[in-house]
N, C-alpha and C. Protein backbone atom coordinates (compact mmCIF):
# COMPACT_ATOMS: atom_id res chain seq x y z
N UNK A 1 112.86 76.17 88.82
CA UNK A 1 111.81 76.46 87.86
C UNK A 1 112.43 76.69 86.49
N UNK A 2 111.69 76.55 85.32
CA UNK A 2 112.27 76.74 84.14
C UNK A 2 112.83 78.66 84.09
N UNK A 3 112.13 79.66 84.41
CA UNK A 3 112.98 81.02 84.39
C UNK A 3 113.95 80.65 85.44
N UNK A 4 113.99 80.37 86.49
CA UNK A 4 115.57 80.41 86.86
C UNK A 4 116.41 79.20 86.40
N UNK A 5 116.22 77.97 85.54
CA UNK A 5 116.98 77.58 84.76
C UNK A 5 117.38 78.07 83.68
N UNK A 6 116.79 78.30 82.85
CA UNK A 6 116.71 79.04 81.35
C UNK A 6 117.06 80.52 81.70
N UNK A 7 116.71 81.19 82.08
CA UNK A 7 116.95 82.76 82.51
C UNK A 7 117.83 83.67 83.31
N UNK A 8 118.24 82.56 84.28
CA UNK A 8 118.94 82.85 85.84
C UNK A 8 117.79 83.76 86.38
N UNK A 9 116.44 83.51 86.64
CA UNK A 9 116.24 84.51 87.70
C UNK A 9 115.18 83.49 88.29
N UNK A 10 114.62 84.25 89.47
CA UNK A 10 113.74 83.48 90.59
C UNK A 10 112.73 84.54 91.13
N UNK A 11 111.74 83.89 91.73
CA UNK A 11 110.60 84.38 92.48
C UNK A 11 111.23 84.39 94.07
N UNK A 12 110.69 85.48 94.43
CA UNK A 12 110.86 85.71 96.10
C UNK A 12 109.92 86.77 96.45
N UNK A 13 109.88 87.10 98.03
CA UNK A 13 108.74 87.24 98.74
C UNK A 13 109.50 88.64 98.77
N UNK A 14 108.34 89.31 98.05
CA UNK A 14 108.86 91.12 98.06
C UNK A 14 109.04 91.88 99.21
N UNK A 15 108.63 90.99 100.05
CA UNK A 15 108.87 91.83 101.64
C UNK A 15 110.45 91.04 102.34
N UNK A 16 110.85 90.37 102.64
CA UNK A 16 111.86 89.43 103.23
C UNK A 16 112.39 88.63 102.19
N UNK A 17 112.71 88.89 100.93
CA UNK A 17 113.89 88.24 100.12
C UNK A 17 113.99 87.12 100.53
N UNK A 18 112.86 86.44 100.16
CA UNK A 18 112.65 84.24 100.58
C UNK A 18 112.04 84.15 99.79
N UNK A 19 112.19 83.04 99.68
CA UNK A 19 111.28 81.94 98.84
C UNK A 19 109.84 82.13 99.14
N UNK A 20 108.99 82.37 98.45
CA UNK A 20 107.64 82.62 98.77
C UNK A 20 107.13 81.67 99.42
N UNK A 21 105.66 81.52 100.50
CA UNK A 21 105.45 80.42 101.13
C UNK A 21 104.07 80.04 99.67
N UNK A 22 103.46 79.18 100.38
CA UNK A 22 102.51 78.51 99.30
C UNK A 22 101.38 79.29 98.90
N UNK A 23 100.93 80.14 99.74
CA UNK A 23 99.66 81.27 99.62
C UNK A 23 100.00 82.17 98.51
N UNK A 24 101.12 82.59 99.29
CA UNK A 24 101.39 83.48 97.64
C UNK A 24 101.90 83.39 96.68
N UNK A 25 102.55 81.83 96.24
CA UNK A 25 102.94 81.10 94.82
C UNK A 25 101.58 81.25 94.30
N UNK A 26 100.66 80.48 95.05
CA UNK A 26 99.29 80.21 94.37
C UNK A 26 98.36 80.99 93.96
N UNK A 27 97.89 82.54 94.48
CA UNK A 27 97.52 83.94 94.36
C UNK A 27 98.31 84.34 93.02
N UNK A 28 99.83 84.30 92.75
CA UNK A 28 100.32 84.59 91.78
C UNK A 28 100.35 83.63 90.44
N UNK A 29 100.15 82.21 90.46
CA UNK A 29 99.65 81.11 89.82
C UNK A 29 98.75 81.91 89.06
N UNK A 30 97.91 81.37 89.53
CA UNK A 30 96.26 81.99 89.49
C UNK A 30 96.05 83.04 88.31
N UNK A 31 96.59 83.70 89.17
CA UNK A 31 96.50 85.34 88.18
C UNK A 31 96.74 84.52 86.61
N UNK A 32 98.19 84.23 86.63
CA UNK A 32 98.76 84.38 85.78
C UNK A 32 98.25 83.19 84.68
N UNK A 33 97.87 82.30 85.27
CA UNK A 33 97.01 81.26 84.60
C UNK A 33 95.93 81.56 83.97
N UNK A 34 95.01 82.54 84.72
CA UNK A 34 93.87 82.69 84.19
C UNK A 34 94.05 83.56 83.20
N UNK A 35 94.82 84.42 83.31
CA UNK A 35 95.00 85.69 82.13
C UNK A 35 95.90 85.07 81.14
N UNK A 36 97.13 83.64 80.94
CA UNK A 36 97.54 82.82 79.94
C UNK A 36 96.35 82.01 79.23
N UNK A 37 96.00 81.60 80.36
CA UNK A 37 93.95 81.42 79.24
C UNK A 37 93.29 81.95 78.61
N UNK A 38 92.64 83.03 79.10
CA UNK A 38 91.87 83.92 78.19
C UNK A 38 92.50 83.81 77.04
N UNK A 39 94.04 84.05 77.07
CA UNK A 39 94.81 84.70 75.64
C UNK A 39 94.96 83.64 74.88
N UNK A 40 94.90 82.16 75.28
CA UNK A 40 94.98 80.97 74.24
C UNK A 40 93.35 80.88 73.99
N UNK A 41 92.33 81.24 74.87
CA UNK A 41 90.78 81.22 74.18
C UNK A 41 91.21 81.90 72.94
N UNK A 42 91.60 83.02 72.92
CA UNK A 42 91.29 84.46 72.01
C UNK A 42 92.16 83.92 70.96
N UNK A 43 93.39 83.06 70.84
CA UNK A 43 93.74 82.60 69.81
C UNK A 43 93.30 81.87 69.08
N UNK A 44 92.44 81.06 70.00
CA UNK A 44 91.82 80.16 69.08
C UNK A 44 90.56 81.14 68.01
N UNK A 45 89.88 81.83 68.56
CA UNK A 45 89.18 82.87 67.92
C UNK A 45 89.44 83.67 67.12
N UNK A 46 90.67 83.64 66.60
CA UNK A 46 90.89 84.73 65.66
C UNK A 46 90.51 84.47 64.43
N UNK A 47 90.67 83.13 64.09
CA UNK A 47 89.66 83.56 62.37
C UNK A 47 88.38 83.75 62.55
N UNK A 48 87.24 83.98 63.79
CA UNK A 48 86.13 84.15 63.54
C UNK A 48 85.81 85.57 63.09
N UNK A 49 86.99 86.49 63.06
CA UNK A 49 86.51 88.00 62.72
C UNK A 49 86.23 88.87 63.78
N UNK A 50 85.80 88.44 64.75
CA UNK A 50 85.12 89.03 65.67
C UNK A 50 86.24 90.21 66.64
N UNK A 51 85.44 91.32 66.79
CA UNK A 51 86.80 92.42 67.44
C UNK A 51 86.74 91.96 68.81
N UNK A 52 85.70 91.21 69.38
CA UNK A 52 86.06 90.86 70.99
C UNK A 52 87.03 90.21 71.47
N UNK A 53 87.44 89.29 70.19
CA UNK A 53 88.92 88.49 70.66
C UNK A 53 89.84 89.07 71.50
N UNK A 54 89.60 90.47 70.79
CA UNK A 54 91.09 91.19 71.31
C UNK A 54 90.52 91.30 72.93
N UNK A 55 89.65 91.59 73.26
CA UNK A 55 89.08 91.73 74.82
C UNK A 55 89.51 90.49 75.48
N UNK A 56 89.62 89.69 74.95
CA UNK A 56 90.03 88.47 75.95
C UNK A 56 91.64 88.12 76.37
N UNK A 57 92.33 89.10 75.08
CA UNK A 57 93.71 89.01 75.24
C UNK A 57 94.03 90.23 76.37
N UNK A 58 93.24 91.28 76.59
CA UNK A 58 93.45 92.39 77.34
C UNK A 58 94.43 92.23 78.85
N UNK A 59 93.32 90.80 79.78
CA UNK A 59 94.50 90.69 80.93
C UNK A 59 96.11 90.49 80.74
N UNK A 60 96.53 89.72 79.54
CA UNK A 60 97.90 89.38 79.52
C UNK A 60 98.45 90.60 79.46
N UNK A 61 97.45 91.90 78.31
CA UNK A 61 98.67 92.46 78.13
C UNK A 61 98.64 93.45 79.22
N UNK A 62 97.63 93.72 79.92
CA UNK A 62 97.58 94.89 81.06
C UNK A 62 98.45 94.17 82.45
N UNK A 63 98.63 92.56 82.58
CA UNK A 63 99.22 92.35 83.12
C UNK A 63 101.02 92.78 82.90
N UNK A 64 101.04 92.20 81.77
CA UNK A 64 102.84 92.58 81.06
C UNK A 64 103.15 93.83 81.03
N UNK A 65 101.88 94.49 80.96
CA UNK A 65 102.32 96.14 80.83
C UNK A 65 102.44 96.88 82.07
N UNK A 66 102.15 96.46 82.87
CA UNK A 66 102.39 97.20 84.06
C UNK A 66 103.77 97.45 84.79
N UNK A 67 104.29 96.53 84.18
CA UNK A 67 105.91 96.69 84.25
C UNK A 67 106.54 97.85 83.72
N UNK A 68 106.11 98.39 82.58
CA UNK A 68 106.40 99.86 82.14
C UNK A 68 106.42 100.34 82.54
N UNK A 69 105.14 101.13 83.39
CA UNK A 69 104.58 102.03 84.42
C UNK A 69 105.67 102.13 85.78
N UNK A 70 106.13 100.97 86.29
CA UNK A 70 106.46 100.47 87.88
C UNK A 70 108.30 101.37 87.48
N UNK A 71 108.14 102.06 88.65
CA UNK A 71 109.36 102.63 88.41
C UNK A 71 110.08 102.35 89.62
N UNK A 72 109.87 101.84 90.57
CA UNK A 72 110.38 100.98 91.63
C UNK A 72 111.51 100.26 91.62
N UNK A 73 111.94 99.58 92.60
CA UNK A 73 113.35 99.21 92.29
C UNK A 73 113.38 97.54 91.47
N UNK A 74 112.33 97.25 91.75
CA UNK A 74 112.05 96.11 91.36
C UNK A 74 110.53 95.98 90.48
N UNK A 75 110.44 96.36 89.32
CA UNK A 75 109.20 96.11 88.83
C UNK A 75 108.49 95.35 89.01
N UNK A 76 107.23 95.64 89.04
CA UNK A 76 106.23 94.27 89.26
C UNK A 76 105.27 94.44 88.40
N UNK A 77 105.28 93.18 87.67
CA UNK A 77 103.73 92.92 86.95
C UNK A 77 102.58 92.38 87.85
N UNK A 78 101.06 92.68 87.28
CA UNK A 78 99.98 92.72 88.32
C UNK A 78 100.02 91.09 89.03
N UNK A 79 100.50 89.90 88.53
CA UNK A 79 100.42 88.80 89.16
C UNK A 79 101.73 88.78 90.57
N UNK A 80 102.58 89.60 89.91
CA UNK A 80 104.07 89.80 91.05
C UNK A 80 103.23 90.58 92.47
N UNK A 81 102.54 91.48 92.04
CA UNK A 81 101.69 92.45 92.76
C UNK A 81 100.71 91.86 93.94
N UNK A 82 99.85 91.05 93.31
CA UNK A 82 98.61 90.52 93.84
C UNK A 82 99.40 89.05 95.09
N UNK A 83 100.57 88.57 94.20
CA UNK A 83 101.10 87.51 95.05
C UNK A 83 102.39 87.84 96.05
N UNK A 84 102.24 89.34 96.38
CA UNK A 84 103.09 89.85 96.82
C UNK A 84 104.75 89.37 97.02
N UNK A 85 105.46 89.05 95.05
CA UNK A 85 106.66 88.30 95.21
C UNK A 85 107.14 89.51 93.88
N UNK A 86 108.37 89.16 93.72
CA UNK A 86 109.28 90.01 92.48
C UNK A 86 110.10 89.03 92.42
N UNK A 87 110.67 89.57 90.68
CA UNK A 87 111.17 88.82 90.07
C UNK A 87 113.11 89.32 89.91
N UNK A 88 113.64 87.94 90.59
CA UNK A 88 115.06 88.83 90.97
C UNK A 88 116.08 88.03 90.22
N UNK A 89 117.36 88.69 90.36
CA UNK A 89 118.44 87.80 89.34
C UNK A 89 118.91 86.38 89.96
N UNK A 90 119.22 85.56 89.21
CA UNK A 90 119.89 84.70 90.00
C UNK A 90 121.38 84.14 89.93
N UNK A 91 122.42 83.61 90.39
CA UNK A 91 123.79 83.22 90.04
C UNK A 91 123.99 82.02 89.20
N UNK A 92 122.92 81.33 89.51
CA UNK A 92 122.89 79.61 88.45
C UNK A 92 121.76 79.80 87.48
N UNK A 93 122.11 78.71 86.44
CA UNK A 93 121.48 78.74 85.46
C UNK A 93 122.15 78.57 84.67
N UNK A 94 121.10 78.33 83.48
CA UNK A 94 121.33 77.90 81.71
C UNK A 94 122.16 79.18 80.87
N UNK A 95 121.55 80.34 81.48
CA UNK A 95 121.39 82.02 80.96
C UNK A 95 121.63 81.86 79.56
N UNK A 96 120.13 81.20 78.92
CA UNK A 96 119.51 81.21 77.62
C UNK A 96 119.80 82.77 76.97
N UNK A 97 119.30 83.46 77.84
CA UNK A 97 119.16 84.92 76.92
C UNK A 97 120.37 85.20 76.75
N UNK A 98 121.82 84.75 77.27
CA UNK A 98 123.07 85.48 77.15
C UNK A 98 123.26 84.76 75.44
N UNK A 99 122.80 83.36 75.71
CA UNK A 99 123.39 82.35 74.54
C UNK A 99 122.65 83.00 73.42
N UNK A 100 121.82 82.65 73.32
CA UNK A 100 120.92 83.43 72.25
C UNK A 100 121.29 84.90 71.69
N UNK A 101 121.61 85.67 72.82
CA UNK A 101 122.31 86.92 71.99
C UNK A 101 123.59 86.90 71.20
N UNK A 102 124.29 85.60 72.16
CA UNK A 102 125.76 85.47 71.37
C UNK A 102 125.50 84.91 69.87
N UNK A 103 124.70 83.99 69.77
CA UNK A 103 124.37 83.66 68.63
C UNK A 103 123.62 84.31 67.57
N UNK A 104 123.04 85.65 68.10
CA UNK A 104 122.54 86.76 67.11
C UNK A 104 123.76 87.52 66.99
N UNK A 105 124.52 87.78 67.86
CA UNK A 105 125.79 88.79 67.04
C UNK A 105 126.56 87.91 66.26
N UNK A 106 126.59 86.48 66.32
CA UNK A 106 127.42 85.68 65.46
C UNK A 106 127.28 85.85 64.16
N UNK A 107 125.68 85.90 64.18
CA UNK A 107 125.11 85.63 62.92
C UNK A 107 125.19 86.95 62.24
N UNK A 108 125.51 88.49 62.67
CA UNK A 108 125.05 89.42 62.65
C UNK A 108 126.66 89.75 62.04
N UNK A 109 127.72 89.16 62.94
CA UNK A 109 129.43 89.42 62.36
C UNK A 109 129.51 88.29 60.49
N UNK A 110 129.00 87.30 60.95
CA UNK A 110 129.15 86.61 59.88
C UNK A 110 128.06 87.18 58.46
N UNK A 111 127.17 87.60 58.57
CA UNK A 111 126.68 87.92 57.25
C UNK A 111 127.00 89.39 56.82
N UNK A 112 128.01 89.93 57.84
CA UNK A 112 129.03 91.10 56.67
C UNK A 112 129.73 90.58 55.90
């Protein structure tokens, strides 16, 4: 998948550390689809003025935010939750976020 290319990490089945079967990729899909929708409706809505926009962005962020809250060993956001999977490290990969930081301290040594 692109997060465990780009990221090193992967989806697995929060009970038995596997690969999720298809029921609960798709339960967690779902979620997460429908609440990435709402929030591109609500973008499109923002020059109308209207304060409900923000109501439509609400699932993404009550989804993302629940990760705050989760003090567990493995956080879960409400789509990780509902599709009973977590999000774990992995050994392969691109590990974008390492590159990207190297290239913010580059930039960060070079403009002293």
């Amino acid at each position: 998948s692109l997060g465990r290319w780009a990221f090193d990490i992967r989806v697995v089945d929060s009970q038995f550390y596997r690969t999720p079967r298809l029921l609960e990729l798709t339960k967690r899909e779902v979620v997460i689809g429908l609440a990435a929708f709402l929030f591109l409706l609500s973008l499109g809505g923002l020059g109308s003025g209207s304060a409900a926009i923000i109501l439509w962005m609400l699932p993404i962020i009550i989804d993302g935010g629940a990760v705050l809250f989760d003090t567990s060993r493995h956080p879960q956001t409400v789509h990780d939750r509902i599709g009973h999977t977590i999000v774990i490290g992995s050994r392969r990969g691109y590990s974008l976020d390492v590159k990207i930081r190297y290239l913010i301290d580059k930039v960060k040594r070079e403009m002293k």
